[in-house]
C-alpha atoms as a PDB file:
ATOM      1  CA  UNK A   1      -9.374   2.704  24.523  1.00  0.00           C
ATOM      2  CA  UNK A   2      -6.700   0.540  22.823  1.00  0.00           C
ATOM      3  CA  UNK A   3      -6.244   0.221  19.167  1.00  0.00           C
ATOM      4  CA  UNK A   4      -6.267  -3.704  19.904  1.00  0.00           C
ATOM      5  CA  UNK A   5      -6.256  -5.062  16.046  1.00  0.00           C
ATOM      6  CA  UNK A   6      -3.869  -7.004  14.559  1.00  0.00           C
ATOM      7  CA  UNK A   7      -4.986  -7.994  11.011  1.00  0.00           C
ATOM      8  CA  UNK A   8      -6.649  -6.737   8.173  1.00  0.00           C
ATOM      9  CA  UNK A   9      -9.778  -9.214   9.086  1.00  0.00           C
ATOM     10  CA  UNK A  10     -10.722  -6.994  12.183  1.00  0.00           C
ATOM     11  CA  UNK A  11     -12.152  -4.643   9.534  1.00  0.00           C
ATOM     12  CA  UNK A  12     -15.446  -5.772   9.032  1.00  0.00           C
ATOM     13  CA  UNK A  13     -16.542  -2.889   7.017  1.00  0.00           C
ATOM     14  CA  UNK A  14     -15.712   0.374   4.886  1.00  0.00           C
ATOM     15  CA  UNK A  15     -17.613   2.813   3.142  1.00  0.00           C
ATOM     16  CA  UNK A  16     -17.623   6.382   1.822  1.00  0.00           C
ATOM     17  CA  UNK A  17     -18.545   9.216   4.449  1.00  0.00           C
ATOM     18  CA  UNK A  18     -21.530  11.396   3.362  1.00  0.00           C
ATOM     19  CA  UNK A  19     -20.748  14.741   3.035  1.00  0.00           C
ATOM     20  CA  UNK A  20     -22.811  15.865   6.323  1.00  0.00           C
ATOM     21  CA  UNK A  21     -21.110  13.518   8.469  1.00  0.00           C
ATOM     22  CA  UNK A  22     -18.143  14.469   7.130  1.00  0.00           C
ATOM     23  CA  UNK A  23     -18.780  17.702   8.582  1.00  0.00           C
ATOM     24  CA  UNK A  24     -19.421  16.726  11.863  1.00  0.00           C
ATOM     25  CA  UNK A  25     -17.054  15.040  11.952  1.00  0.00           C
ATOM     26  CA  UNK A  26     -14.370  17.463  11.038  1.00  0.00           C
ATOM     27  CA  UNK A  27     -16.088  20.029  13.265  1.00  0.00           C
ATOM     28  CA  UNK A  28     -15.901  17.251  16.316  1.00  0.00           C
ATOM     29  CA  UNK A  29     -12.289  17.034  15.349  1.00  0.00           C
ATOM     30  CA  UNK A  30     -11.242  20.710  15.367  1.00  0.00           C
ATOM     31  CA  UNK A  31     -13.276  20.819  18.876  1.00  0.00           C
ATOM     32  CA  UNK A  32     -10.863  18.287  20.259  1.00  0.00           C
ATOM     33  CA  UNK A  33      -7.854  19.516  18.475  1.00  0.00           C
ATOM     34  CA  UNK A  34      -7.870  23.581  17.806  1.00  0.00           C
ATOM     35  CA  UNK A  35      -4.223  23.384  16.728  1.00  0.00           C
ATOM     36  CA  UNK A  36      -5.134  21.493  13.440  1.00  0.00           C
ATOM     37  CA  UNK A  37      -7.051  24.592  12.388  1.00  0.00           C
ATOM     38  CA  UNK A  38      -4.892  25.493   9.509  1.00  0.00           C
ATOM     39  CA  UNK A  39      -3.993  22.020   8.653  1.00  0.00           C
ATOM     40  CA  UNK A  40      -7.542  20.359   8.548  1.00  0.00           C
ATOM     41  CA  UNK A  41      -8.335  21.202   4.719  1.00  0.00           C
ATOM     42  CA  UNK A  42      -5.008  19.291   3.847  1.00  0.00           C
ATOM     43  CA  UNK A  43      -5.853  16.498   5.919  1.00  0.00           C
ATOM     44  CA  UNK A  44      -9.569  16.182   5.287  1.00  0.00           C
ATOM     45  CA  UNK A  45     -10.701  18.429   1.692  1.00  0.00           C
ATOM     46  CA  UNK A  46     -13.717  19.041   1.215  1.00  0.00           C
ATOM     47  CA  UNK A  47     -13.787  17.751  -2.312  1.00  0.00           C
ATOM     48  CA  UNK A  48     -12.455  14.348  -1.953  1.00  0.00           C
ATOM     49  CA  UNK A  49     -13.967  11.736  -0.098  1.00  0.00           C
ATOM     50  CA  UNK A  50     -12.898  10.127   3.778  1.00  0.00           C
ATOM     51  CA  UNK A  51     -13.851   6.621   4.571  1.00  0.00           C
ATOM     52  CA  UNK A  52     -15.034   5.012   7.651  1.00  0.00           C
ATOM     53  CA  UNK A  53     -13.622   1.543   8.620  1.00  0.00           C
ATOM     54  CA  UNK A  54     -16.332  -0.272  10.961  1.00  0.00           C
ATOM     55  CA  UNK A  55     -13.798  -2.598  13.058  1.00  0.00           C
ATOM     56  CA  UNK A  56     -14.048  -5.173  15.720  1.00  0.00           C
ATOM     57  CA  UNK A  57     -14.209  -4.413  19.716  1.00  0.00           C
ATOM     58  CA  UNK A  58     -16.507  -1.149  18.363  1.00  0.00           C
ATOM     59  CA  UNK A  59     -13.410   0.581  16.978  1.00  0.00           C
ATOM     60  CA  UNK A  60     -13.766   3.117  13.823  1.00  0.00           C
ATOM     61  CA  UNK A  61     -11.160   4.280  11.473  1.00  0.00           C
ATOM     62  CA  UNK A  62     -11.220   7.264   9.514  1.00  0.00           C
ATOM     63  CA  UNK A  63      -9.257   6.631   6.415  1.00  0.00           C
ATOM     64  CA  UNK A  64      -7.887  10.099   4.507  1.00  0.00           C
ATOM     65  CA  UNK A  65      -8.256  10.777   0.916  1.00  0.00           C
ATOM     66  CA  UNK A  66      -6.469   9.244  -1.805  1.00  0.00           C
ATOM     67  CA  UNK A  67      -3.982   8.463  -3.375  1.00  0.00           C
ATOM     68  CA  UNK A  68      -2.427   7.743   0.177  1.00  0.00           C
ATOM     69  CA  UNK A  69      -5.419   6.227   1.703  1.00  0.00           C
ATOM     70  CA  UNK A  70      -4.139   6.663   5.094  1.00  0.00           C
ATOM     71  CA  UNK A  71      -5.619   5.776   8.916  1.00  0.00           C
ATOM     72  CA  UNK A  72      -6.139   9.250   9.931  1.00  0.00           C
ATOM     73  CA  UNK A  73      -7.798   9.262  13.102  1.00  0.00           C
ATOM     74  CA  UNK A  74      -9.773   6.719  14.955  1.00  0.00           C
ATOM     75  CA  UNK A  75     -12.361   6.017  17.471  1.00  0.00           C
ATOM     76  CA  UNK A  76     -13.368   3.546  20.605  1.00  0.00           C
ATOM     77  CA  UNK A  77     -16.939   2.973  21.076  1.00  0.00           C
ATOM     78  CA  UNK A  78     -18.325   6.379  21.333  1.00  0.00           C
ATOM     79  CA  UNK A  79     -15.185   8.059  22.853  1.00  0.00           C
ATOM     80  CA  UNK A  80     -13.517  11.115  21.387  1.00  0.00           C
ATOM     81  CA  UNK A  81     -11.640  11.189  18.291  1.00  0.00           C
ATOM     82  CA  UNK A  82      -8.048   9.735  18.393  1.00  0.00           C
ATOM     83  CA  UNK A  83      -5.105  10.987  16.158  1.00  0.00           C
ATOM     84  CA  UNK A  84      -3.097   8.152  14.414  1.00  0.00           C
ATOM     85  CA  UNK A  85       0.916   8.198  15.232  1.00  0.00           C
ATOM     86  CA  UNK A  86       1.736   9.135  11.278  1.00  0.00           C
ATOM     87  CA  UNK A  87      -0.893  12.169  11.370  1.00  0.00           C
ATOM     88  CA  UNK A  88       0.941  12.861  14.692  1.00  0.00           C
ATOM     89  CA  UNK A  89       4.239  12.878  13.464  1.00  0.00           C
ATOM     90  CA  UNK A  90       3.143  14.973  10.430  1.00  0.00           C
ATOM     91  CA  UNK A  91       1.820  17.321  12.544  1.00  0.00           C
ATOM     92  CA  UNK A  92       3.438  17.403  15.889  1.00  0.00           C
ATOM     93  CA  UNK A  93       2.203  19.899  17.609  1.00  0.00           C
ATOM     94  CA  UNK A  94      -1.409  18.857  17.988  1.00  0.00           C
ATOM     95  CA  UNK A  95      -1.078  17.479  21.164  1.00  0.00           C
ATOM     96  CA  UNK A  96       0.806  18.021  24.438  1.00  0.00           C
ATOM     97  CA  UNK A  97       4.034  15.754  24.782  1.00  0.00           C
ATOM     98  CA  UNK A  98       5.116  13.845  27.552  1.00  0.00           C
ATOM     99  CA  UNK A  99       9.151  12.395  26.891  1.00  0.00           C
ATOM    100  CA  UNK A 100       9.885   9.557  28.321  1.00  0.00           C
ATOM    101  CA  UNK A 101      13.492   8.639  29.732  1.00  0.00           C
ATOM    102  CA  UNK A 102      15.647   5.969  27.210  1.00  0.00           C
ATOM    103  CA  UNK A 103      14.892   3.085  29.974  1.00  0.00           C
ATOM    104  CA  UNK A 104      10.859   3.066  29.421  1.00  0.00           C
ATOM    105  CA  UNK A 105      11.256   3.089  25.104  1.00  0.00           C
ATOM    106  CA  UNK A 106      11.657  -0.613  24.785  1.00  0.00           C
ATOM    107  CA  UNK A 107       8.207  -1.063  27.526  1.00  0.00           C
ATOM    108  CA  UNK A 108       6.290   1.679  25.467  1.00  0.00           C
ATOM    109  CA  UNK A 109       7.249   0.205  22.129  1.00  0.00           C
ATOM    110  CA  UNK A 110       5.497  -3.066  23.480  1.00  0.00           C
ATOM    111  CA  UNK A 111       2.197  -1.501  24.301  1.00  0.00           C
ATOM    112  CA  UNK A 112       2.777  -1.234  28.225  1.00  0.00           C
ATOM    113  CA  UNK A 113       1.513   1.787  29.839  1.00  0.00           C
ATOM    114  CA  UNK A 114       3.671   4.980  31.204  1.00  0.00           C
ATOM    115  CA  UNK A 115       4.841   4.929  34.542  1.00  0.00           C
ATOM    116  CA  UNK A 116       5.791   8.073  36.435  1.00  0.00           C
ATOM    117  CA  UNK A 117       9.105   7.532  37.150  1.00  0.00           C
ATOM    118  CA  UNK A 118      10.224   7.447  33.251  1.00  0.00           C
ATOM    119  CA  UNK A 119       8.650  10.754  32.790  1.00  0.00           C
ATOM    120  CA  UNK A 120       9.750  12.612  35.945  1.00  0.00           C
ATOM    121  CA  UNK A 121      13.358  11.003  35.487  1.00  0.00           C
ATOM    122  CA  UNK A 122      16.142  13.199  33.676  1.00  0.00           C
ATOM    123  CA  UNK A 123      15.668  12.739  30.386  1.00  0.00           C
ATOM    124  CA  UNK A 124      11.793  12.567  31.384  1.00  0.00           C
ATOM    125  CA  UNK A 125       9.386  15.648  30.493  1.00  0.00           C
ATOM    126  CA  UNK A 126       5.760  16.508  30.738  1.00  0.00           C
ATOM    127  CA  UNK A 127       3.574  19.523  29.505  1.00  0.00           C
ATOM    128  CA  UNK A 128       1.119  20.686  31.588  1.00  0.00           C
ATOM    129  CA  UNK A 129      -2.055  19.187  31.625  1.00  0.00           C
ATOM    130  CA  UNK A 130      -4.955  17.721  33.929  1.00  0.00           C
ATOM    131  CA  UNK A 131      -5.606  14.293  34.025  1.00  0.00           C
ATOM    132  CA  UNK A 132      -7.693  12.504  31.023  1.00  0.00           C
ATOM    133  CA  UNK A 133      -6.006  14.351  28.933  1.00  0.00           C
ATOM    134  CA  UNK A 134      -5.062  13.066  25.125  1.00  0.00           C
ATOM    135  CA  UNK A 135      -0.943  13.408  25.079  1.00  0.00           C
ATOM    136  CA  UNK A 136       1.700  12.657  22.131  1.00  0.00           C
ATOM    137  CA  UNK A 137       4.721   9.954  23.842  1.00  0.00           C
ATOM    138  CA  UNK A 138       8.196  11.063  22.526  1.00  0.00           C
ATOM    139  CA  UNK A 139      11.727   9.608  23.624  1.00  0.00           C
ATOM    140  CA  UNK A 140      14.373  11.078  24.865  1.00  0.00           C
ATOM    141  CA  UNK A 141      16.552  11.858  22.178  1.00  0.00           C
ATOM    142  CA  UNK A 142      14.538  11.008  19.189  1.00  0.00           C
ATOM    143  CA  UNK A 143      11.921  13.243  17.183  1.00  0.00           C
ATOM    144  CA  UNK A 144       8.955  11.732  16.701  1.00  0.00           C
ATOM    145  CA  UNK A 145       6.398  10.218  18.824  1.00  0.00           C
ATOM    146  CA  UNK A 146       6.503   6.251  19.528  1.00  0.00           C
ATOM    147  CA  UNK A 147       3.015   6.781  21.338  1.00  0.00           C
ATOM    148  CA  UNK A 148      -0.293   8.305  21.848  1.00  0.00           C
ATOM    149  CA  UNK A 149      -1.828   7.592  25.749  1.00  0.00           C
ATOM    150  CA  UNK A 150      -4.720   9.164  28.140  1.00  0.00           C
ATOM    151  CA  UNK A 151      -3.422  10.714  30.962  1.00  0.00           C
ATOM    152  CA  UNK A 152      -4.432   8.474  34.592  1.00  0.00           C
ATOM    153  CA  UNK A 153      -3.523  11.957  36.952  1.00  0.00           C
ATOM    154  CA  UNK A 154      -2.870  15.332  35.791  1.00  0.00           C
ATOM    155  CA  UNK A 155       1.025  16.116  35.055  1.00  0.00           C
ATOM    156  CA  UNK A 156       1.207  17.848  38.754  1.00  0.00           C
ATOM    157  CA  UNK A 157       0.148  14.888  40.212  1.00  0.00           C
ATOM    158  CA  UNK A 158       2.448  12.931  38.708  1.00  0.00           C
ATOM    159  CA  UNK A 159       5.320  14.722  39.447  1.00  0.00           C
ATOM    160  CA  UNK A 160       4.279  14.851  42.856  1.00  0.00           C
ATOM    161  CA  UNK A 161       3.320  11.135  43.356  1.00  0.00           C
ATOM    162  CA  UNK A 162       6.025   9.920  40.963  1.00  0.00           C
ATOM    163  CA  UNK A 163       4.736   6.170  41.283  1.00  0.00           C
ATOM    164  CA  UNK A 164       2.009   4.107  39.402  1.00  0.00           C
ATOM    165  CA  UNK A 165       0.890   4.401  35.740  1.00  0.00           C
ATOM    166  CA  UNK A 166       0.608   8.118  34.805  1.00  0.00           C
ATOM    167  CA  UNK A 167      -0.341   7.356  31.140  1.00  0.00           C
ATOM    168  CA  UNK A 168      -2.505   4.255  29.548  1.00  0.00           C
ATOM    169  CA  UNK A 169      -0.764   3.860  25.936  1.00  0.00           C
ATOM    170  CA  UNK A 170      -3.442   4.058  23.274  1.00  0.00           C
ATOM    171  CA  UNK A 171      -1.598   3.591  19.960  1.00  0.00           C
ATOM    172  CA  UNK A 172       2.200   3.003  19.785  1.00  0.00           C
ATOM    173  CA  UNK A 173       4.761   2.090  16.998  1.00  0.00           C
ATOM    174  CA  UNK A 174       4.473  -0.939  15.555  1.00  0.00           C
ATOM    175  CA  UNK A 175       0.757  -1.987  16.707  1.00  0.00           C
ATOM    176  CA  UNK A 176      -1.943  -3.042  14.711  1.00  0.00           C
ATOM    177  CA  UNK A 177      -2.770   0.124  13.485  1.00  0.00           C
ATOM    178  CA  UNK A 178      -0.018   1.450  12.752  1.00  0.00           C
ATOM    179  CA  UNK A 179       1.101  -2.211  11.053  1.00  0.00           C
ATOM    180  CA  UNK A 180      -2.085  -2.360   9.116  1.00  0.00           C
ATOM    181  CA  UNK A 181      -1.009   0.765   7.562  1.00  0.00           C
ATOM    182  CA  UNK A 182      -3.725   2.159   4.849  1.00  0.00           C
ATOM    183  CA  UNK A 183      -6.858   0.885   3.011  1.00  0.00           C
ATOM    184  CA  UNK A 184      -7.085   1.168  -0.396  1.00  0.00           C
ATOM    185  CA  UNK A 185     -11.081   1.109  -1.123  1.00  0.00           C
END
């Protein structure tokens, strides 16, 4: 479920999204996200035109409008829609948020997953949820996310077990995604 590209070469293809897909797709997205309800028409109008980037390892990227042209949300295989850190950070409240303690920052920014103990440490915070769950990774102490992960256990579990990986990091700062950056068609 990784974002696991590092270059511009892993997109193989992009194209315009028809207007019906389009759709569905926005409708899939509001599904798996109800809080971006009053956001969505800002993020995907109806009037101007998303593209999809076909990528290697079966990964999709959903590319906003212009002029920004930016990755807004992006898919593995046939998995659920993903958000991308910078629509996170626009609009943080979309997701729950896990914190994690200053000691695991420097492991997360490096793409390793979330152990418990840096989230049920002081400093450490989680927002209920059951496990498989789609959570925003913020630091203690700073403001926006550095991560996006899938819950392993549900946040009662993890406080309870307080050992092993509670979170598998998706997208963080810095990775191929978010280095890659936009796509100008």
């Amino acid at each position: 479920m990784r974002a696991q590209f590092t270059k511009e070469e892993h997109i193989r293809t992009s194209a315009p999204v028809r207007s019906s897909d389009q759709r569905q797709i926005k409708a899939t997205i509001l599904q798996q996200f109800p809080a971006l309800e009053e956001y969505i028409e800002e993020i995907m109008p109806k009037k101007d035109s998303l593209i999809m980037c076909k990528c290697k390892d079966n990964i999709q990227v959903l590319v906003g409008p212009a002029p920004d042209n930016e990755f807004i949300f992006f898919q593995c295989r046939q998995g659920p829609w993903l958000p991308t850190l910078r629509l996170l950070h626009q609009y943080p409240d979309i997701l729950p948020k896990f914190r994690v303690d200053r000691g695991a920052i420097r492991f997360v920014l490096s793409g390793a997953n979330i152990m418990a103990p840096g989230l049920t440490s002081p400093g450490g915070h989680m927002d209920p949820v059951p496990a498989e769950s789609l959570v925003g990774i913020f630091a203690e102490g700073k403001e926006h996310a550095l991560a996006i992960g899938v819950t392993t256990m549900s946040s009662e579990q993890i406080a309870a077990d307080n050992k092993g990986i509670a979170v598998e990091n998706t997208h963080w700062l810095k990775d191929g995604m978010w280095t890659l950056r936009s796509l100008a068609p």
